[in-house]
Protein backbone atom coordinates (compact mmCIF):
# COMPACT_ATOMS: atom_id res chain seq x y z
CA UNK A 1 122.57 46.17 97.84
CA UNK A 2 123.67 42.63 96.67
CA UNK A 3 127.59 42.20 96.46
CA UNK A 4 127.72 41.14 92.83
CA UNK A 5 130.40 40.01 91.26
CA UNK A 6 133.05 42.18 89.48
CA UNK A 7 135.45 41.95 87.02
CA UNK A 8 138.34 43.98 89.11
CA UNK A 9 138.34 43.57 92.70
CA UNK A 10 137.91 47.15 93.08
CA UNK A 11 134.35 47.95 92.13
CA UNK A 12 132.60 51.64 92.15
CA UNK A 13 129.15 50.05 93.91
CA UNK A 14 126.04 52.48 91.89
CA UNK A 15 123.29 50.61 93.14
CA UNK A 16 121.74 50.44 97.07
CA UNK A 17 121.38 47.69 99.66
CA UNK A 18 117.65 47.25 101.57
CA UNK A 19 117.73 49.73 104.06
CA UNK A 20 117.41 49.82 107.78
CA UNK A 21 116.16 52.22 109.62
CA UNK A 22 118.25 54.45 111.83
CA UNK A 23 117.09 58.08 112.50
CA UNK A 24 119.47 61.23 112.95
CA UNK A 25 119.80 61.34 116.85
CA UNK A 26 118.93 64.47 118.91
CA UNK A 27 121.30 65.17 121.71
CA UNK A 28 121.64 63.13 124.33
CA UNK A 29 121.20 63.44 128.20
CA UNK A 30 124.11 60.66 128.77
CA UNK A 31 123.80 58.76 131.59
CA UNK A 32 126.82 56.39 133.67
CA UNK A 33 127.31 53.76 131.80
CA UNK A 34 126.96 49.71 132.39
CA UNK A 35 129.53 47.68 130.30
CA UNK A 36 132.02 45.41 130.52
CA UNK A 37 135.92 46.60 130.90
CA UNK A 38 138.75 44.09 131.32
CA UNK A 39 141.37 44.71 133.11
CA UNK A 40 143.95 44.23 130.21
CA UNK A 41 145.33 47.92 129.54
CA UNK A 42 143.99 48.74 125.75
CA UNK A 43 147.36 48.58 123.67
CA UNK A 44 146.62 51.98 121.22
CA UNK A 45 147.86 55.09 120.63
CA UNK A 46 147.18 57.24 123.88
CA UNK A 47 146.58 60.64 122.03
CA UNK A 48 144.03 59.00 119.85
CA UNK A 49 142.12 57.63 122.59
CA UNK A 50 142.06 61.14 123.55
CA UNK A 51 141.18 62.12 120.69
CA UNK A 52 138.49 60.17 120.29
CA UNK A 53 137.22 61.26 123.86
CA UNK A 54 137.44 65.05 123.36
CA UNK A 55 134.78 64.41 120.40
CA UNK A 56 132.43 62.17 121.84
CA UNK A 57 129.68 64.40 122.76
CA UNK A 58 129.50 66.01 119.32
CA UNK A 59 130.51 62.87 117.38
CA UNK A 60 127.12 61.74 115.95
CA UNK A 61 126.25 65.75 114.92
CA UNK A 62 129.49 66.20 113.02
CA UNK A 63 128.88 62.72 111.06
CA UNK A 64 125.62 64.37 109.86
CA UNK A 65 126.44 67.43 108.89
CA UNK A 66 129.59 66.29 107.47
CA UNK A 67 128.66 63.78 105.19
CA UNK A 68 124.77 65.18 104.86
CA UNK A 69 123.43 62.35 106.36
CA UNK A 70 125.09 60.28 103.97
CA UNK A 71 127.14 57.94 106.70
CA UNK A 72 124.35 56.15 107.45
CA UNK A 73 123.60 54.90 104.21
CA UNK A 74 126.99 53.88 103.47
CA UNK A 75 126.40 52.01 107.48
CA UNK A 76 123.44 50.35 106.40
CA UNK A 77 125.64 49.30 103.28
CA UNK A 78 128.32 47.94 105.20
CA UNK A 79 126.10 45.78 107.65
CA UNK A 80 124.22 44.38 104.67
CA UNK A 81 127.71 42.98 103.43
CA UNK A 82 128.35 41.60 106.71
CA UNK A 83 125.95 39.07 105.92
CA UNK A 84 124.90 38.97 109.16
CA UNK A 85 121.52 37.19 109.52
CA UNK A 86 118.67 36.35 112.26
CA UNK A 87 120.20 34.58 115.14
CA UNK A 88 123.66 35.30 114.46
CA UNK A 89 126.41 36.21 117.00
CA UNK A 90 128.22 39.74 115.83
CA UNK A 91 130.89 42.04 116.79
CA UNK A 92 130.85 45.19 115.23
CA UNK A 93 134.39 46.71 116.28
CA UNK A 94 135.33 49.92 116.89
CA UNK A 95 131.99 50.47 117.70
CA UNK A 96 132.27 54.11 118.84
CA UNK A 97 128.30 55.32 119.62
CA UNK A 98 126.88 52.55 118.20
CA UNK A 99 125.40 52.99 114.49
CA UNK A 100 126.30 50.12 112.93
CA UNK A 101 126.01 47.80 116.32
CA UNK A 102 122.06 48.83 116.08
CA UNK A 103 121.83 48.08 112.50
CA UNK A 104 123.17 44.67 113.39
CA UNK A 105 121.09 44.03 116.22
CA UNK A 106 118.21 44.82 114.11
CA UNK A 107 119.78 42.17 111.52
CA UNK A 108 120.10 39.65 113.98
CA UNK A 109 116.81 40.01 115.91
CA UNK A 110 115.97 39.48 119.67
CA UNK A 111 117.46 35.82 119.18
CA UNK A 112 120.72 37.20 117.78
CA UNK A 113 123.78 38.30 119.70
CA UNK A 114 125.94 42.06 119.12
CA UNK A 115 129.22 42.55 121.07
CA UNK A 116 129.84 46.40 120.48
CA UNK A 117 133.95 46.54 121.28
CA UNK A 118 135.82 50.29 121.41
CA UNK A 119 138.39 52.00 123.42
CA UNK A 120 136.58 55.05 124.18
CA UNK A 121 134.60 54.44 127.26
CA UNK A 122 132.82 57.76 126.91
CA UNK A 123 131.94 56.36 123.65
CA UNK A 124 130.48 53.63 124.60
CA UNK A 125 128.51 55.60 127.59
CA UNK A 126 126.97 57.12 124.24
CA UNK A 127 126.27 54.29 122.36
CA UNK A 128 125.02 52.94 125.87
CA UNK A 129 121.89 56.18 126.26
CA UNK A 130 121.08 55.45 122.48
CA UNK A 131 120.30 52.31 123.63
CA UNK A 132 117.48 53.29 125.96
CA UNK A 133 116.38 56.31 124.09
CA UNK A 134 116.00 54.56 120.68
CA UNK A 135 114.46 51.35 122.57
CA UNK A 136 113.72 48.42 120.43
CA UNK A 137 113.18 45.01 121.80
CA UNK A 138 116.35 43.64 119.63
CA UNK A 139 118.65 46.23 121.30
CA UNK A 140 118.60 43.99 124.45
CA UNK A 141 120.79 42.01 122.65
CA UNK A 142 123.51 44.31 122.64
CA UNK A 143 126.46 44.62 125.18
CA UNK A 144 129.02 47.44 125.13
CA UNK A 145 132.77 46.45 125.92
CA UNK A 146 135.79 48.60 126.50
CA UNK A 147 138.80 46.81 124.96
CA UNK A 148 141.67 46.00 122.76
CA UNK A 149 140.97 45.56 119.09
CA UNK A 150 144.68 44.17 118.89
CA UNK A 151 143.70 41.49 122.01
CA UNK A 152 140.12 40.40 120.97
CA UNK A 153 138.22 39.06 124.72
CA UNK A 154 136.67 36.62 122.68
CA UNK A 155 137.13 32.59 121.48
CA UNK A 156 138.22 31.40 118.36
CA UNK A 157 135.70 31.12 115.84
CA UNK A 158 132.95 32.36 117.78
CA UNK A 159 131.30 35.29 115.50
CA UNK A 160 129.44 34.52 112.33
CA UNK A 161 130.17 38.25 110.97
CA UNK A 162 132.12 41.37 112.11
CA UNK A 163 131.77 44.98 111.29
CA UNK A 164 134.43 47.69 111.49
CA UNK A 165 133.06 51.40 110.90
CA UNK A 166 135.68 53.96 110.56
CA UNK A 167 138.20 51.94 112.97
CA UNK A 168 141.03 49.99 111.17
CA UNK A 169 142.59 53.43 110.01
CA UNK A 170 142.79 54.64 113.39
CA UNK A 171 144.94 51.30 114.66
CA UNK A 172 148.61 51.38 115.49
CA UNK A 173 149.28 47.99 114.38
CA UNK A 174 146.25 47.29 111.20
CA UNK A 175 147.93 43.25 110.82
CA UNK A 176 147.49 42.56 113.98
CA UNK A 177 143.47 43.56 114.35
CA UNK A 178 142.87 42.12 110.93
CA UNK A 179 144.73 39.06 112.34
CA UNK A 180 142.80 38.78 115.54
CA UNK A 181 139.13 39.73 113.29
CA UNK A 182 140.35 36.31 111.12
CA UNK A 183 140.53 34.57 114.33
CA UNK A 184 136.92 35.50 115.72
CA UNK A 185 135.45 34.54 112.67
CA UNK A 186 133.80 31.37 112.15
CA UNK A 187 134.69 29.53 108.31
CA UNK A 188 132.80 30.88 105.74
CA UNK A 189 131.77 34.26 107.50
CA UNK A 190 132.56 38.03 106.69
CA UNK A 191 133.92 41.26 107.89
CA UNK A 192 132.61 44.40 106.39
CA UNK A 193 135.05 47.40 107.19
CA UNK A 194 133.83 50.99 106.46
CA UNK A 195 136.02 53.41 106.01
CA UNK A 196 137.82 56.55 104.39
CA UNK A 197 138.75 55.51 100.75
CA UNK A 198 142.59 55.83 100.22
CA UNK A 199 142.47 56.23 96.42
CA UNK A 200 144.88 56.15 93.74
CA UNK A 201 143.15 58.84 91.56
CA UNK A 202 144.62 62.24 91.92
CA UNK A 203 141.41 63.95 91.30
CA UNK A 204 139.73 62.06 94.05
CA UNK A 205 142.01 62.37 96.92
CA UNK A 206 142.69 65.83 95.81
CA UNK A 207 138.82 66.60 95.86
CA UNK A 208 139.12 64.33 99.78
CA UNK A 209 141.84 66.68 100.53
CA UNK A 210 140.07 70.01 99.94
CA UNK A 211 136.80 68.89 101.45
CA UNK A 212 138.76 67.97 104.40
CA UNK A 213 140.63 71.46 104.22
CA UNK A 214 137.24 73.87 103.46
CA UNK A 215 134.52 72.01 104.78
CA UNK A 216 135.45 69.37 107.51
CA UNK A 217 137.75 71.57 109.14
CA UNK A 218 135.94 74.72 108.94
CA UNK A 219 132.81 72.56 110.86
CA UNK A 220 134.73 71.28 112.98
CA UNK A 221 135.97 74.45 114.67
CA UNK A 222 132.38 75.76 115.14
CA UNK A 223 132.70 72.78 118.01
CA UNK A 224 135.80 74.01 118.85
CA UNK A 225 137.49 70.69 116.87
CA UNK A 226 139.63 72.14 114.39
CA UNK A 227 142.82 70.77 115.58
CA UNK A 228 141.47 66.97 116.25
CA UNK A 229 139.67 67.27 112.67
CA UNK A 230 142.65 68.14 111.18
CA UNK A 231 144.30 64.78 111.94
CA UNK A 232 141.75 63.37 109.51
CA UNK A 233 144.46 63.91 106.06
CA UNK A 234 146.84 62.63 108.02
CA UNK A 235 145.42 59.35 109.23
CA UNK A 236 144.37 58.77 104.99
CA UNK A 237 147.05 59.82 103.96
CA UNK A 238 149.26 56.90 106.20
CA UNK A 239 146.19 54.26 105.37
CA UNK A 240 145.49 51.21 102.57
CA UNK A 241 144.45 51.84 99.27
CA UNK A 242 141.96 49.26 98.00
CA UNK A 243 144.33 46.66 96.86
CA UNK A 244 146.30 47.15 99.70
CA UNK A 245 143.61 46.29 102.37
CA UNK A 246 142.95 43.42 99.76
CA UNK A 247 146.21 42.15 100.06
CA UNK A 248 146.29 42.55 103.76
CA UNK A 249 143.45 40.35 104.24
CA UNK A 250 144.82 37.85 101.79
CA UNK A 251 148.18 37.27 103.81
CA UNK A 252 145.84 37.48 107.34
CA UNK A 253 144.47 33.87 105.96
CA UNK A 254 140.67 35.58 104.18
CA UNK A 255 139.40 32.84 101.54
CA UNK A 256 138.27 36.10 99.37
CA UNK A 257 138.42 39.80 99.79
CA UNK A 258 137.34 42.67 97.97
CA UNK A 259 137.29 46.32 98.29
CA UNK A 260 133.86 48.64 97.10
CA UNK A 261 134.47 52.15 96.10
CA UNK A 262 131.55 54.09 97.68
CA UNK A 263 130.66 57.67 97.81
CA UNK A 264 132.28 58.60 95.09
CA UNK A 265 135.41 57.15 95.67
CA UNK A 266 135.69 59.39 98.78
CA UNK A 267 134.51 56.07 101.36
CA UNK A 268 135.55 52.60 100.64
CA UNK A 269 134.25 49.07 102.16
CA UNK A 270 136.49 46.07 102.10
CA UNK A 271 134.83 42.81 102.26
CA UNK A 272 136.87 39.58 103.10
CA UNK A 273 135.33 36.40 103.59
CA UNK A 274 137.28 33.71 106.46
């Protein structure tokens, strides 16, 4: 999908980007995991990390089923607005198992660079077995860190685009990350952040709010889940709307930012140039 150019910078996006391949994963056989951990404690909210750990091993399963497959186009979406490109140096933060980090090694090619950043290091032991089951030559270029999306291991101006999949919502302190993705960037490049759509029409977010209630929930306690699904409402209900995330990334420093309506109006994708 090309970003075009809309007259409110709120935009319902109808058409599709080029896709990328990514195939709905079988289970995994994970394996201990090699990646990088520094030895700053992660500054987040100790029951999400938890959180985030109790649903690791069903994770990928529940995004299919949940959204009928549907996350990974609105991945591939996000990437493509990333306007990441071959040879480029990437973080995709927040990482969790990995989707959108393969989509962006794939972007970037064997000559490119993808540092995959989360808190979860049973995540990232995940995204880690993906990586050698779904072996492509480009996914060499990946490497999996356990850190701080609030304290960024990284050097000023040293990506040339940066991903966020379902992340910024689950931050304790959202000015602070957006603050240290400005600082990562490199002039002229992009973040792409994925996420949950906070909207401002009652029939959507009532429509979020019963899915949530009769369908995510319900799913989710199949895996035995129910409770850490259930924090789902919440975490919308206390996130941006649109213009909100716009505005964020306008004080931050961003040159340009706008927010995509997506699925409906049920996912959003903000888009804010350095």
């Amino acid at each position: 999908m090309a970003i075009a150019a809309a007259p409110n910078s709120t935009a319902r996006i109808t058409s599709h980007p080029p896709l990328l391949s990514l195939s709905s994963p079988p289970p995994l056989r994970v394996r201990p995991l090699r990646f990088s951990s520094p030895a700053a404690r992660v500054r987040c909210s100790a029951d999400r990390q938890a959180l985030f750990s109790r649903i690791s091993p069903v994770y990928d399963n529940l995004n299919d089923v949940l959204s009928l497959g549907q996350h990974r186009t609105w991945k591939r979406m996000s990437v493509s607005w990333s306007g990441a490109r071959k040879g480029d140096k990437v973080l995709d933060l927040c990482c969790g198992s990995g989707d959108l980090a393969f989509l962006l090694s794939q972007k970037v090619g064997p000559d490119g660079e993808v540092r995959a950043l989360d808190f979860s290091s049973k995540q990232l032991q995940i995204a880690s077995t993906r990586q050698d089951l779904y072996w492509k030559a480009c996914y060499k270029n990946i490497k999996w860190i356990e850190g701080d999306a609030l304290d960024l291991p990284f050097e000023d101006s040293y990506f040339d685009a940066v991903t966020v999949g379902y992340g910024l919502r689950n931050l304790v302190d959202k000015p602070k990350a957006m603050q240290e993705i400005f600082r990562v960037l490199k002039p002229g490049s992009r973040v792409s952040i994925l996420d949950f759509n906070k909207s401002t029409s009652h029939f959507i977010s009532s429509f979020q709010n019963w899915m949530i209630d009769n369908m995510v929930v319900p799913v989710a306690s199949s895996y035995g889940l129910s409770k850490e699904y259930k924090y789902l409402k919440a975490s919308i209900a206390d996130f941006l709307t649109g213009k909100e995330l716009e505005k964020l990334a306008k004080e931050v420093g961003f040159s340009n930012s706008l927010h995509y309506e997506i699925g409906g109006g049920l996912m959003g994708n903000l888009v804010a140039t350095r």
